[in-house]
C-alpha atoms as a PDB file:
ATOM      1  CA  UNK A   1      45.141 -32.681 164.886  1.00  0.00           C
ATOM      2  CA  UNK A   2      47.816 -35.157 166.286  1.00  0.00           C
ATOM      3  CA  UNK A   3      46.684 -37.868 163.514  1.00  0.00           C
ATOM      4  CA  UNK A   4      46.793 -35.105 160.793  1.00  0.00           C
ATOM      5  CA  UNK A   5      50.329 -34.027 161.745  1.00  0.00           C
ATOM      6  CA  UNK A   6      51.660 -38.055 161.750  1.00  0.00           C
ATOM      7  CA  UNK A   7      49.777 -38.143 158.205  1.00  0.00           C
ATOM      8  CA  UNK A   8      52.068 -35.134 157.092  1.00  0.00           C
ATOM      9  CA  UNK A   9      54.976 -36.392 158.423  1.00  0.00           C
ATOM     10  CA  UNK A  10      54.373 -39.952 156.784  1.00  0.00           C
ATOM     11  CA  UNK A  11      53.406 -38.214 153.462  1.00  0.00           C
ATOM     12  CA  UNK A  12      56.192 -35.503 153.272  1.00  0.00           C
ATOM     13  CA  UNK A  13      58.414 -38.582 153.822  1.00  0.00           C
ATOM     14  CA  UNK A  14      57.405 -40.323 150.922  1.00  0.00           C
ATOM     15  CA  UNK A  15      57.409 -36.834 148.668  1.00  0.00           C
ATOM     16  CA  UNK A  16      53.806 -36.418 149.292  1.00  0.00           C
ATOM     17  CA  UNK A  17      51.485 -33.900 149.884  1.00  0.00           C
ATOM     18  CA  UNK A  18      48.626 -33.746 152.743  1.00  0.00           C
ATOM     19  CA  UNK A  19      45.176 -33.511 150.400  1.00  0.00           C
ATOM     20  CA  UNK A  20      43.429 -29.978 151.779  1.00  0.00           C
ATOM     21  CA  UNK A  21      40.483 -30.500 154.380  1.00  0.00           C
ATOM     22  CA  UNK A  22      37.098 -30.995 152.060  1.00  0.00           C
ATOM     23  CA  UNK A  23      35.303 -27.662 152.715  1.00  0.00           C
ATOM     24  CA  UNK A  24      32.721 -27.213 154.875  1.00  0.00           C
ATOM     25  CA  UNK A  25      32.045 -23.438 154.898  1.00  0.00           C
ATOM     26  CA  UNK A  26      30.895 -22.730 151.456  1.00  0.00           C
ATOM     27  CA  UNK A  27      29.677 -19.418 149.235  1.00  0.00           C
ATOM     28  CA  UNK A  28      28.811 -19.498 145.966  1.00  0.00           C
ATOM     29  CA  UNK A  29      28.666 -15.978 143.368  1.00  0.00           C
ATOM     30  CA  UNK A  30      26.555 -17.238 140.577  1.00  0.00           C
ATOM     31  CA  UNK A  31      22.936 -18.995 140.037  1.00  0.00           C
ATOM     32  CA  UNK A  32      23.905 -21.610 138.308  1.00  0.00           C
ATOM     33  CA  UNK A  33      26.519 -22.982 140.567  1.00  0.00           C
ATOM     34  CA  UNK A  34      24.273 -22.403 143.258  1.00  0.00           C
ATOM     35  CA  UNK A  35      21.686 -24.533 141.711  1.00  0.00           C
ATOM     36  CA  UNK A  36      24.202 -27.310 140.580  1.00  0.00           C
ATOM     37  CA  UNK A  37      25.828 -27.113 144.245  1.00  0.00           C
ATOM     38  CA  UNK A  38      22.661 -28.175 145.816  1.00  0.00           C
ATOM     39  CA  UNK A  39      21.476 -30.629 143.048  1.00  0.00           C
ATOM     40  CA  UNK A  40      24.889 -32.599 143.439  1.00  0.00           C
ATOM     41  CA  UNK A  41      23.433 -32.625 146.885  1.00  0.00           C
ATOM     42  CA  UNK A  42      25.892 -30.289 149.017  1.00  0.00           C
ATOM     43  CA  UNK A  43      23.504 -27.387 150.045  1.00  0.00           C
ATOM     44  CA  UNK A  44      24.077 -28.101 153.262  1.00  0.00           C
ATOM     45  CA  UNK A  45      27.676 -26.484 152.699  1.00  0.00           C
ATOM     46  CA  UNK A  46      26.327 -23.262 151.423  1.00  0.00           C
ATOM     47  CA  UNK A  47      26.174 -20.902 153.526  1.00  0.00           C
ATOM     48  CA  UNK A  48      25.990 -17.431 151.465  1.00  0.00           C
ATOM     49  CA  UNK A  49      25.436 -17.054 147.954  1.00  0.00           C
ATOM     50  CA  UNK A  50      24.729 -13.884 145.700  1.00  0.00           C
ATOM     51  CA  UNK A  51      21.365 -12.309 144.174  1.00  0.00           C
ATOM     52  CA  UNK A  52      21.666 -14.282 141.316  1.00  0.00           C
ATOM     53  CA  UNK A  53      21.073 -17.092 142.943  1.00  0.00           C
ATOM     54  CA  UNK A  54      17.329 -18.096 143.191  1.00  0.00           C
ATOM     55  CA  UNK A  55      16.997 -21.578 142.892  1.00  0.00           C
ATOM     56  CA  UNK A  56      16.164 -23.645 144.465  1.00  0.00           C
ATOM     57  CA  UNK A  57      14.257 -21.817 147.043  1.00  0.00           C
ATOM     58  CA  UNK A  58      16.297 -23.096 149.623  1.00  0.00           C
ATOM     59  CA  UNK A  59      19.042 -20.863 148.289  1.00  0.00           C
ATOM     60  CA  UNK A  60      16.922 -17.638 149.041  1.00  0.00           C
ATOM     61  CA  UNK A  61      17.026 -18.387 152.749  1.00  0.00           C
ATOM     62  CA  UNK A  62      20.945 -17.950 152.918  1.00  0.00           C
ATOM     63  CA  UNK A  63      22.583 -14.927 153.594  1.00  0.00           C
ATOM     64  CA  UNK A  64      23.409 -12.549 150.774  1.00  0.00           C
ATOM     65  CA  UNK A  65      26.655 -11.207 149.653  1.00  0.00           C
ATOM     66  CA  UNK A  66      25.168  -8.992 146.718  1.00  0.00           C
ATOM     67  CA  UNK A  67      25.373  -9.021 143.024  1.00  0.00           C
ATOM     68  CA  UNK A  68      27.777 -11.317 141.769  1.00  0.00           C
ATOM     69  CA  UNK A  69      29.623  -8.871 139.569  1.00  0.00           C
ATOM     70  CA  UNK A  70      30.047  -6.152 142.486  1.00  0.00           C
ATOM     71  CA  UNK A  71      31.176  -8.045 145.291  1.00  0.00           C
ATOM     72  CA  UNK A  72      33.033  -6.996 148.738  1.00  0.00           C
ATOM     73  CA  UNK A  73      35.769  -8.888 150.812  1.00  0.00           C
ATOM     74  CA  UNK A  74      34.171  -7.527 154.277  1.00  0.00           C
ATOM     75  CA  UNK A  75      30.713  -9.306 153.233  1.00  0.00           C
ATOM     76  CA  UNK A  76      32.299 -12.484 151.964  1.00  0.00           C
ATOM     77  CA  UNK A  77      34.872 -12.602 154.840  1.00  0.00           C
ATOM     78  CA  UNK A  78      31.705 -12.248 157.245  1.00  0.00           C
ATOM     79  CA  UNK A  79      30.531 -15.169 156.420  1.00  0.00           C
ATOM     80  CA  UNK A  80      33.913 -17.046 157.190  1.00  0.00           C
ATOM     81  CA  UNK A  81      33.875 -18.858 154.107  1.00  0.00           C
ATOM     82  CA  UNK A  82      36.613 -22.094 153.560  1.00  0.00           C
ATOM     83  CA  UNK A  83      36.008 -21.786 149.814  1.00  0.00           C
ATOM     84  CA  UNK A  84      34.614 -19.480 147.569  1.00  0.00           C
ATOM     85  CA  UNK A  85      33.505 -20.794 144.476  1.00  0.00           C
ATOM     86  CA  UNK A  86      32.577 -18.045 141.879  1.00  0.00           C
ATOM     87  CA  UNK A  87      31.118 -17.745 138.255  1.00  0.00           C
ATOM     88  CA  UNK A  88      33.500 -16.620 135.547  1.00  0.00           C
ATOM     89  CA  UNK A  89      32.542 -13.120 135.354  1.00  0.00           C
ATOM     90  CA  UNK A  90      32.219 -12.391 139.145  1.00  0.00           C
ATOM     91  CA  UNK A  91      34.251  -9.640 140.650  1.00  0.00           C
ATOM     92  CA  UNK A  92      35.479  -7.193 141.008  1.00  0.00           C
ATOM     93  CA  UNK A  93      38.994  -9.236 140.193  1.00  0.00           C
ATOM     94  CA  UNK A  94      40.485  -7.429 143.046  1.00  0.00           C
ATOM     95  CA  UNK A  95      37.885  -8.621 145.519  1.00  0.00           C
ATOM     96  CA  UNK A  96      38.774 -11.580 144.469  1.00  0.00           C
ATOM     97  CA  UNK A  97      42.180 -11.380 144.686  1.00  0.00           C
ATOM     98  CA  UNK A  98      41.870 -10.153 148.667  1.00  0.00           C
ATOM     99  CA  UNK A  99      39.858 -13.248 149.760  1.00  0.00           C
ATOM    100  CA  UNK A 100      42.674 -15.489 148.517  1.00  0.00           C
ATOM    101  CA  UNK A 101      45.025 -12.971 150.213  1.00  0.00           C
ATOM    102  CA  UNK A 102      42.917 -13.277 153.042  1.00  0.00           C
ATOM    103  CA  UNK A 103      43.284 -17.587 153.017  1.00  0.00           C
ATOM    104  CA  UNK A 104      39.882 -18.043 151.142  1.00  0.00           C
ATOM    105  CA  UNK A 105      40.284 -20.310 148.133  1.00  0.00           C
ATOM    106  CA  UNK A 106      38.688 -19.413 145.326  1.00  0.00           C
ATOM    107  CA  UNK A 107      37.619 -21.816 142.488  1.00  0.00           C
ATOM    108  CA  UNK A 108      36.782 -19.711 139.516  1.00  0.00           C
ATOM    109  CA  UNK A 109      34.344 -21.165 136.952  1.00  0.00           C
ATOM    110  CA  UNK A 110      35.476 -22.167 133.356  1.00  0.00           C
ATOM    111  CA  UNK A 111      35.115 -19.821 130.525  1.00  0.00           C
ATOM    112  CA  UNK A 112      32.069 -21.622 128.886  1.00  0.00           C
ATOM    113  CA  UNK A 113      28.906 -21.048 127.508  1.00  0.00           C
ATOM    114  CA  UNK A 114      25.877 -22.520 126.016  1.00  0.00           C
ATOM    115  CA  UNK A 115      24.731 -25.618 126.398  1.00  0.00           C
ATOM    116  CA  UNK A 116      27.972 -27.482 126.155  1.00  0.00           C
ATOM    117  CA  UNK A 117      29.138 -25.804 128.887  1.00  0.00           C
ATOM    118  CA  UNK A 118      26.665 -27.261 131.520  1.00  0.00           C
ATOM    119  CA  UNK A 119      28.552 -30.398 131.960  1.00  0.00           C
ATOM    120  CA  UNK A 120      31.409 -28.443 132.534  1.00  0.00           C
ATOM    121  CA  UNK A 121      30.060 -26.484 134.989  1.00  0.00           C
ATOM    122  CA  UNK A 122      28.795 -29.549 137.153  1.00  0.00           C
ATOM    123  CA  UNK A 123      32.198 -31.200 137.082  1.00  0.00           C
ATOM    124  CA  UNK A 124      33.918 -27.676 138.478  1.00  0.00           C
ATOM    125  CA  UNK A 125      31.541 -27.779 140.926  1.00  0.00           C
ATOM    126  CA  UNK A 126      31.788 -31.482 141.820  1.00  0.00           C
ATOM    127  CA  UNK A 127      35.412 -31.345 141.880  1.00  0.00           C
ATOM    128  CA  UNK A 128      35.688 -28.113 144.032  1.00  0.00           C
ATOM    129  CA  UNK A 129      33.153 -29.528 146.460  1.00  0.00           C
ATOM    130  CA  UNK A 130      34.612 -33.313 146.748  1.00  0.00           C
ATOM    131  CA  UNK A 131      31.452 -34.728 144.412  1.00  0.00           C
ATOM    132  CA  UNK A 132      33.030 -35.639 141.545  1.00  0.00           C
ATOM    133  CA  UNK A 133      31.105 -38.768 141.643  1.00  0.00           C
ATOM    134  CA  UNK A 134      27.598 -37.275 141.544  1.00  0.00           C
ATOM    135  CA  UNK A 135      29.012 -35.109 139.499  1.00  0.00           C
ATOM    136  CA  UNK A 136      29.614 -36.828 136.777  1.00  0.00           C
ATOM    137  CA  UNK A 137      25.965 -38.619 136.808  1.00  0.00           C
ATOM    138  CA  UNK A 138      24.355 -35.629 137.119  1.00  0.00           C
ATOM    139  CA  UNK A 139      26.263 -34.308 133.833  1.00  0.00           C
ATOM    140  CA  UNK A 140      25.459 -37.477 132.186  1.00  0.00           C
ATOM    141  CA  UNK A 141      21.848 -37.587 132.739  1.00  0.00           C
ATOM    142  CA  UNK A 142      21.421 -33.785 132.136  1.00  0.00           C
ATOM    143  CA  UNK A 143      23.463 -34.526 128.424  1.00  0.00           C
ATOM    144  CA  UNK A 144      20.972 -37.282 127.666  1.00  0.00           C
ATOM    145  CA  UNK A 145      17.746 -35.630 128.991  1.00  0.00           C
ATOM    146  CA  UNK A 146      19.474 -32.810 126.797  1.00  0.00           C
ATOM    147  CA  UNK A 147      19.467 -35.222 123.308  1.00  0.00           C
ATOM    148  CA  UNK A 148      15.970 -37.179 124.298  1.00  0.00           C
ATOM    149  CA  UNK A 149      14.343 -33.569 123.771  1.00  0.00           C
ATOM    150  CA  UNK A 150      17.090 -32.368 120.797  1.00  0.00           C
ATOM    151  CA  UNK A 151      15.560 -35.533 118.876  1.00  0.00           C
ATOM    152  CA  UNK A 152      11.977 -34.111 119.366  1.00  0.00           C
ATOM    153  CA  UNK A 153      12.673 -30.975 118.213  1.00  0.00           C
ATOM    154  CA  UNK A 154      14.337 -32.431 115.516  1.00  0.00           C
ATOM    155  CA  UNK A 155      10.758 -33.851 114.179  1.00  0.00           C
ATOM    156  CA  UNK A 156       8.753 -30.435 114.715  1.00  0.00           C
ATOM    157  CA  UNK A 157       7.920 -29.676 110.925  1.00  0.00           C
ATOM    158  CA  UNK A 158       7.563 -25.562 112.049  1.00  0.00           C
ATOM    159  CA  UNK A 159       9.787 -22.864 113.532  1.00  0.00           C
ATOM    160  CA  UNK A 160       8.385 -20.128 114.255  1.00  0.00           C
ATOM    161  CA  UNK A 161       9.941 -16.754 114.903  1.00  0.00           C
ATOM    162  CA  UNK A 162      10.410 -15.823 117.929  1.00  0.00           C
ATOM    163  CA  UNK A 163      11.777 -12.311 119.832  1.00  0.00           C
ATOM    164  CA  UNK A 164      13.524 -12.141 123.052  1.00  0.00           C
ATOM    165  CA  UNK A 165      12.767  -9.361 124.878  1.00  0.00           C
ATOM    166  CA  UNK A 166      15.381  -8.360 127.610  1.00  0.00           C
ATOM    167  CA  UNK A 167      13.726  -5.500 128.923  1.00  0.00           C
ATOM    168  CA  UNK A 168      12.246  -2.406 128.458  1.00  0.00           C
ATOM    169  CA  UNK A 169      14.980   0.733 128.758  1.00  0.00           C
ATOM    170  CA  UNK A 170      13.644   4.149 128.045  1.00  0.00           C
ATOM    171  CA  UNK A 171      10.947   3.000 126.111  1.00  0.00           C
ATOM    172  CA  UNK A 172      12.650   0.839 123.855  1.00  0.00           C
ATOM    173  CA  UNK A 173      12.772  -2.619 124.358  1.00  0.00           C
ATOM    174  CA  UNK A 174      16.388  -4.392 124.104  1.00  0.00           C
ATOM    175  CA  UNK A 175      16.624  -7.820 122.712  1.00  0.00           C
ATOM    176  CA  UNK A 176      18.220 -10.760 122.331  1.00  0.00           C
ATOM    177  CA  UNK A 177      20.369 -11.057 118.993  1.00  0.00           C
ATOM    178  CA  UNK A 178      23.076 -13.880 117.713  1.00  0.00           C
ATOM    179  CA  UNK A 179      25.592 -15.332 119.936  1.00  0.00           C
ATOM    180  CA  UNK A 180      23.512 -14.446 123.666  1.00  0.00           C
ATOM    181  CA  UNK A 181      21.829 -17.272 125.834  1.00  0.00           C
ATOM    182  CA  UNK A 182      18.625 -16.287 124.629  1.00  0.00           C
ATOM    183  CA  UNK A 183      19.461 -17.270 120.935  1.00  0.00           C
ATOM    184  CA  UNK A 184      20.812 -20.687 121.633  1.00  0.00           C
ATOM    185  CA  UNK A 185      17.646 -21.593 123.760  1.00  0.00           C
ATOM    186  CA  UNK A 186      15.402 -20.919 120.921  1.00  0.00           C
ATOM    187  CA  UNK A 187      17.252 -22.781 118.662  1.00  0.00           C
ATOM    188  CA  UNK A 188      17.363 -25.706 121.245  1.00  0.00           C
ATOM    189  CA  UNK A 189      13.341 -24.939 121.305  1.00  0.00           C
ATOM    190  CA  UNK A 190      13.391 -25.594 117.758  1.00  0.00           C
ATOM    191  CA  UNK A 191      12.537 -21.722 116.777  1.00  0.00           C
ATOM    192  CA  UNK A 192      14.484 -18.945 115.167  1.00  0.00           C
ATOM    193  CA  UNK A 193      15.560 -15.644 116.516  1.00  0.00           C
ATOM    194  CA  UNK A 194      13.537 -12.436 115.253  1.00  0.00           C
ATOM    195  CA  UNK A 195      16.048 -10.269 115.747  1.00  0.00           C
ATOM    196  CA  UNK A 196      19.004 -10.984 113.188  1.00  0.00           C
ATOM    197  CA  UNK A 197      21.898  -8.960 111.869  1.00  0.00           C
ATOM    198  CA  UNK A 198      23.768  -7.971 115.342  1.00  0.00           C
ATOM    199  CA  UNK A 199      25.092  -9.612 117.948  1.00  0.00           C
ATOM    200  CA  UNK A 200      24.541  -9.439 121.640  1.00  0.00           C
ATOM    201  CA  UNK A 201      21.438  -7.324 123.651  1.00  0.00           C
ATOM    202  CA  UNK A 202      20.867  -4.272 121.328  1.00  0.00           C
ATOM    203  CA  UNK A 203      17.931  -1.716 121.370  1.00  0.00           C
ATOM    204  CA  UNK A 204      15.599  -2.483 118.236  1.00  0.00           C
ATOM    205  CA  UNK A 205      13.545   0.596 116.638  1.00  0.00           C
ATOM    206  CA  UNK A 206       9.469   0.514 116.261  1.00  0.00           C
ATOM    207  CA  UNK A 207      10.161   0.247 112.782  1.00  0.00           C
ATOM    208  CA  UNK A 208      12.632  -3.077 112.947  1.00  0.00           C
ATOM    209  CA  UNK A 209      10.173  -4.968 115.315  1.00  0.00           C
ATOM    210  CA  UNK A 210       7.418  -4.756 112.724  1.00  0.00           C
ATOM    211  CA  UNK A 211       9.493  -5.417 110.141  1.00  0.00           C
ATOM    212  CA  UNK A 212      11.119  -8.588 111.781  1.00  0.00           C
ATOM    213  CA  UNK A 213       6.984  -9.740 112.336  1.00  0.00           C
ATOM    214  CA  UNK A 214       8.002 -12.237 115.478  1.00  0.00           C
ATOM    215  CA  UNK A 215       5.222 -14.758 116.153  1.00  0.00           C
ATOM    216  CA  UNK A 216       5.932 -14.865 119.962  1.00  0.00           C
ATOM    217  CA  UNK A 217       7.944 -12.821 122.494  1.00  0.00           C
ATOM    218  CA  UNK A 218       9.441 -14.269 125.249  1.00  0.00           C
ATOM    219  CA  UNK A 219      10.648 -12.538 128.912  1.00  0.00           C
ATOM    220  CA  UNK A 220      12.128 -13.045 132.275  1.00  0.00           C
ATOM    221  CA  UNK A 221       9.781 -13.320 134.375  1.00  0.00           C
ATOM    222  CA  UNK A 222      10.797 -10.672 136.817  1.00  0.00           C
ATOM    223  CA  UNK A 223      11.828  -8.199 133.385  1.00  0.00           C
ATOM    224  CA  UNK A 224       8.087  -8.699 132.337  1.00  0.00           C
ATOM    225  CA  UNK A 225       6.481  -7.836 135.654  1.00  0.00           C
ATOM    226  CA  UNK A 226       8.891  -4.627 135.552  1.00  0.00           C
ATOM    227  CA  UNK A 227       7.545  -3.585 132.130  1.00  0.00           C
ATOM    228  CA  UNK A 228       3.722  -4.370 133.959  1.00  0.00           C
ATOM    229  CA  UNK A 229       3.298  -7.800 132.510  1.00  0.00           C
ATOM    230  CA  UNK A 230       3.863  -9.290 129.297  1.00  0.00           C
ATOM    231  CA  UNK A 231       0.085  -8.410 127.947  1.00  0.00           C
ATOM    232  CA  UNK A 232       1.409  -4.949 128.637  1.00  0.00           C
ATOM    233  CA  UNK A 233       4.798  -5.151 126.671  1.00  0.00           C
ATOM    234  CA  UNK A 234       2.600  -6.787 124.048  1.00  0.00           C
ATOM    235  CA  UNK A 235       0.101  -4.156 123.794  1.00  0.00           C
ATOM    236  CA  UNK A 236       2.578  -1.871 123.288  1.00  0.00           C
ATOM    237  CA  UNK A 237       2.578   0.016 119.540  1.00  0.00           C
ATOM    238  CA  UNK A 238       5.386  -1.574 117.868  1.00  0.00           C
ATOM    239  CA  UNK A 239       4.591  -5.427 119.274  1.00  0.00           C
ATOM    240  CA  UNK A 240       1.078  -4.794 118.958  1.00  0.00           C
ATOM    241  CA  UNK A 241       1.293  -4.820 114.953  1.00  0.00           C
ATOM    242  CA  UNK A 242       3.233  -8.126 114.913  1.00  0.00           C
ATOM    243  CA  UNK A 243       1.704 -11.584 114.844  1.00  0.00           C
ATOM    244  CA  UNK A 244       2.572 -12.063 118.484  1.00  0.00           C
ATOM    245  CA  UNK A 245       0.398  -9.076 119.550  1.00  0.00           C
ATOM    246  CA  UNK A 246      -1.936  -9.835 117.257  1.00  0.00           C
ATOM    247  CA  UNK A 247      -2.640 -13.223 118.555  1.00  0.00           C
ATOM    248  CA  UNK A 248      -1.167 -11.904 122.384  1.00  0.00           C
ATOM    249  CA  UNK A 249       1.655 -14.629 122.447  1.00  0.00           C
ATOM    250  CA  UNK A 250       3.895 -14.468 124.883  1.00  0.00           C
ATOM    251  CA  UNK A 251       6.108 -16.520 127.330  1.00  0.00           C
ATOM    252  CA  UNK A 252       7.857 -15.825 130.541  1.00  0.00           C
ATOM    253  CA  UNK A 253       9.969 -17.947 132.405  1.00  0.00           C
ATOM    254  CA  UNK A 254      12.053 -17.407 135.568  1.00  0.00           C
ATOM    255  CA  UNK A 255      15.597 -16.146 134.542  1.00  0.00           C
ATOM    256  CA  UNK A 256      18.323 -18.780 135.869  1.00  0.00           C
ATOM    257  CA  UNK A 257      15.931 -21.476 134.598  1.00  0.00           C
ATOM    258  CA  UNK A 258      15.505 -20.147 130.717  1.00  0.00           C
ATOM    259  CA  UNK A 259      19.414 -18.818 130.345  1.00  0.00           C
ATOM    260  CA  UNK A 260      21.455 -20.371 133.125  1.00  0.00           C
ATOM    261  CA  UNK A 261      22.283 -23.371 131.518  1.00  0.00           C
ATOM    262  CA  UNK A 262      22.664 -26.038 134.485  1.00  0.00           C
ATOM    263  CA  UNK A 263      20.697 -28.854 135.770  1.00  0.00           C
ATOM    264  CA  UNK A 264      17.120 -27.488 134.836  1.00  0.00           C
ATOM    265  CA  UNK A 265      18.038 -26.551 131.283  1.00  0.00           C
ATOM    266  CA  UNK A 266      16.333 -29.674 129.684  1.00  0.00           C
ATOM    267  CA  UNK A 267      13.059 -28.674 131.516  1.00  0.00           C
ATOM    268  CA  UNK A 268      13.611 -25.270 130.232  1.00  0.00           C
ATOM    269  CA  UNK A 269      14.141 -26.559 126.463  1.00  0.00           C
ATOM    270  CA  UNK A 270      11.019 -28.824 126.958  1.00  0.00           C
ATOM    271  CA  UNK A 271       8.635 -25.966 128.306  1.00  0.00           C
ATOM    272  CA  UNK A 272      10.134 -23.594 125.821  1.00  0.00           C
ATOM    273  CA  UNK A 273       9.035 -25.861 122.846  1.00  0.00           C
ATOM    274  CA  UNK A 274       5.939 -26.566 124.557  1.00  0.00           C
ATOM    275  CA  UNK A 275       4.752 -22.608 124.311  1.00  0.00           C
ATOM    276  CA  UNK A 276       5.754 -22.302 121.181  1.00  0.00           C
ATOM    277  CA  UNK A 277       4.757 -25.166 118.784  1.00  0.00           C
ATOM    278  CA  UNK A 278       1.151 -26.321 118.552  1.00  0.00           C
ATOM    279  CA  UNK A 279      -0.154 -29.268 120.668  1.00  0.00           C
ATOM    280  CA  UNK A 280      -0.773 -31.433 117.184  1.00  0.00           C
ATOM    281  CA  UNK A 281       3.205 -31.030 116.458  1.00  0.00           C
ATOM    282  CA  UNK A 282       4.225 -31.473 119.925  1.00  0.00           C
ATOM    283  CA  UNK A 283       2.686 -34.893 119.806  1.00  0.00           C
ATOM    284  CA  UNK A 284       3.606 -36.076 116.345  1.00  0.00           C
ATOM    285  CA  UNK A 285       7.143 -35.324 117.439  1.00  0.00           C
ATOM    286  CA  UNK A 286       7.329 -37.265 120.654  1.00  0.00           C
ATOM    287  CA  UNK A 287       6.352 -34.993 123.181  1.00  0.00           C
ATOM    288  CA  UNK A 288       4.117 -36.136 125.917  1.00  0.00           C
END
């Protein structure tokens, strides 16, 4: 403490500030900074994070302070957090805005999306946690792991049309149109979205699904199981009459690893592709 106050007294002198105390006391409200937290090697900070955040399983074993999006100050304060670092759409605002009243900083994630916005992310996290080294070859890597598979894809002579199921609500399944997650990680798969004409998650009718005749359906993992498994959302009567129920193709994938766009997202692309092209065009693009 002594040292520290000489420092500010030698700093102030010269019309400096003291640099803040690297945190040590960390939670994070959002998968994918979770994820890139620990892959930039600073778990060991973390010590709450929200439901979102699944991966890696090392992040389930921390306490919870609920869903990102409806957060409390009593639940993050418990935790005595020195920084709270928070996705973009986390909230409420005012929750927010009472753990900074409160002396919690709180780094708020760039407005960015898709994949251009997972470098980005890693360097907001890097910076916020004092690893803007790693940080920075972590986003490199992840950018060319990112074209390596883009210049695969690029060679795959077929793409097939694929629908994005979100999940099932009242019967009616809600999917994936232009502009969402979902529809840039087809494209980066090398496939094209089913559902055209809208933007955003919208229901689609018995009668649209047939018409739009996807070859595949793809699901969160945990959305499938709570439809009863993909077989079941494919034997249902509007899927069944398309060529993905007909030939019972679909794909699920664990949620922050298909749309969360961090480190994992080239292993997402490359599975992705995988499921949906045949083994003959994998390998005469490249893939191994």
């Amino acid at each position: 403490m002594i040292g520290r106050i000489i420092l500010a007294v030698q700093l102030a002198a010269w019309g400096l500030s003291v640099p803040a105390p690297a945190a040590e006391r960390v939670v994070i409200a959002g998968g994918d900074l979770t994820e890139i937290a620990f892959a930039l090697g600073a778990g060991d900070l973390v010590v709450g994070v929200d439901q979102t955040s699944t991966y890696p399983p090392a992040a389930t074993e921390l306490p919870q302070i609920g869903y990102m999006r409806r957060l409390s100050a009593e639940g993050v304060l418990s935790l005595a957090p020195d920084l709270v670092i928070a996705a973009r759409d986390a909230g409420p605002d005012t929750v927010l805005e009472q753990l900074s009243a409160a002396g919690v900083p709180v780094s708020r994630a760039p407005d960015a999306e898709g994949p251009d916005s997972i470098a980005v992310k890693i360097r907001f996290v890097g910076d916020a946690l004092g690893e803007e080294e790693r940080a920075g070859a972590l986003a490199t890597r992840i950018k060319a792991d990112l074209e390596t598979i883009a210049s695969r894809v690029a060679l795959l002579q077929s793409r097939p049309r694929v629908l994005f199921v979100l999940m099932v609500r009242d019967g009616t399944p809600m999917v994936a149109g232009s502009g969402t997650a979902a529809d840039q990680m087809l494209r980066l798969a090398g496939a094209e979205n089913a559902a055209t004409g809208f933007g955003g998650y919208k229901p689609m009718s018995r009668e649209a699904i047939i018409s739009a005749a996807p070859e595949a359906v793809i699901m969160m993992t945990s959305h499938a199981d709570a439809a009863g498994g993909i077989d079941a959302v494919l034997s249902r009567p509007d899927l069944a009459l398309t060529p993905a129920g007909r030939e019972r193709l679909g794909v699920t994938m664990e949620g922050n690893l298909l749309l969360g766009f961090g480190p994992r997202t080239p292993e997402a692309v490359d599975l992705l592709a995988r499921a949906l092209h045949p083994a003959t065009a994998l390998l005469a693009a490249g893939f191994r």
